[in-house]
Protein backbone atom coordinates (compact mmCIF):
# COMPACT_ATOMS: atom_id res chain seq x y z
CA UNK A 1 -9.81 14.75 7.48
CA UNK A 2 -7.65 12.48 5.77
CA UNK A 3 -9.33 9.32 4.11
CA UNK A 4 -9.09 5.61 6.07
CA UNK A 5 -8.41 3.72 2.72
CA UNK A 6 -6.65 4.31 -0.28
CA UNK A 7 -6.75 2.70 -3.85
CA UNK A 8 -4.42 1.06 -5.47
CA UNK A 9 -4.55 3.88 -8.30
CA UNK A 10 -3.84 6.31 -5.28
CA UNK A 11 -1.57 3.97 -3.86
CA UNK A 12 0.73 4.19 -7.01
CA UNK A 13 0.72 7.80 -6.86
CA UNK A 14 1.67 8.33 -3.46
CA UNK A 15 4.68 6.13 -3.98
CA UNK A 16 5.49 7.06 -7.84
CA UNK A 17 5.39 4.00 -9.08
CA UNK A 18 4.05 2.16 -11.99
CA UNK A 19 0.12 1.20 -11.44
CA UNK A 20 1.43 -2.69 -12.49
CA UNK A 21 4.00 -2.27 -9.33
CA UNK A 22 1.36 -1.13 -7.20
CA UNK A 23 -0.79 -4.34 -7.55
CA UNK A 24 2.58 -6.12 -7.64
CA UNK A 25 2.78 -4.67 -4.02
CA UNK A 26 -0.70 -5.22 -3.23
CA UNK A 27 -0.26 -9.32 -3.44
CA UNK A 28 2.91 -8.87 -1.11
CA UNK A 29 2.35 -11.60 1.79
CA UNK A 30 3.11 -8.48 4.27
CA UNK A 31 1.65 -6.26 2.72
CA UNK A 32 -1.94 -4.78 4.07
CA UNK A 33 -4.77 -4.65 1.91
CA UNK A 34 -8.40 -5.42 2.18
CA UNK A 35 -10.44 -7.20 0.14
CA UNK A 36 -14.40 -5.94 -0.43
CA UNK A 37 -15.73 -7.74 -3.24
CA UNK A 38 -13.16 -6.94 -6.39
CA UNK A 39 -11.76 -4.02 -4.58
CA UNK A 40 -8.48 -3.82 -2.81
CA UNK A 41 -8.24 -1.07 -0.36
CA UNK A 42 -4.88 -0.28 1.14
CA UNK A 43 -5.68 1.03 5.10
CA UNK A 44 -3.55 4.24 5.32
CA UNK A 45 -2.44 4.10 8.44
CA UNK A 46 -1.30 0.25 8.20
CA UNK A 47 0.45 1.14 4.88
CA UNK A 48 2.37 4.20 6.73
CA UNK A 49 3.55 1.48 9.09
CA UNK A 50 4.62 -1.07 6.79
CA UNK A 51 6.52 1.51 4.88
CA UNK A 52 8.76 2.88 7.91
CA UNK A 53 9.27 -0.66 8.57
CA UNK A 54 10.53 -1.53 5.06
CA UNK A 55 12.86 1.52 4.93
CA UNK A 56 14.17 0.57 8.16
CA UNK A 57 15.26 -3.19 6.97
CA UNK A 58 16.50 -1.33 3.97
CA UNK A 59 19.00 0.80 5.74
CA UNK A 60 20.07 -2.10 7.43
């Protein structure tokens, strides 16, 4: 069962970027992330949605 979250450490592995980039992303205005306390949580399944619709605008 894949995981509902991610971090952003797991974030900038999944994309290959730098971990700085990664938080870059994470304060994005579209860009979904949750907040719980000091942690920022990326919700997988929001994050495989904004991607397809970033490479889409992209190709455009």
């Amino acid at each position: 069962m894949e995981k509902e979250t991610m971090s952003v450490q797991e974030l900038s592995t999944r994309m290959g970027i730098s971990l700085p980039k990664a938080y870059a992303l994470t304060k994005e205005p579209d860009f979904p992330v949750v907040h719980i306390g000091t942690r920022i949580l990326i919700p997988v399944d929001a994050f495989k949605e904004w991607l397809v619709i970033h490479s889409q605008k992209e190709q455009l």
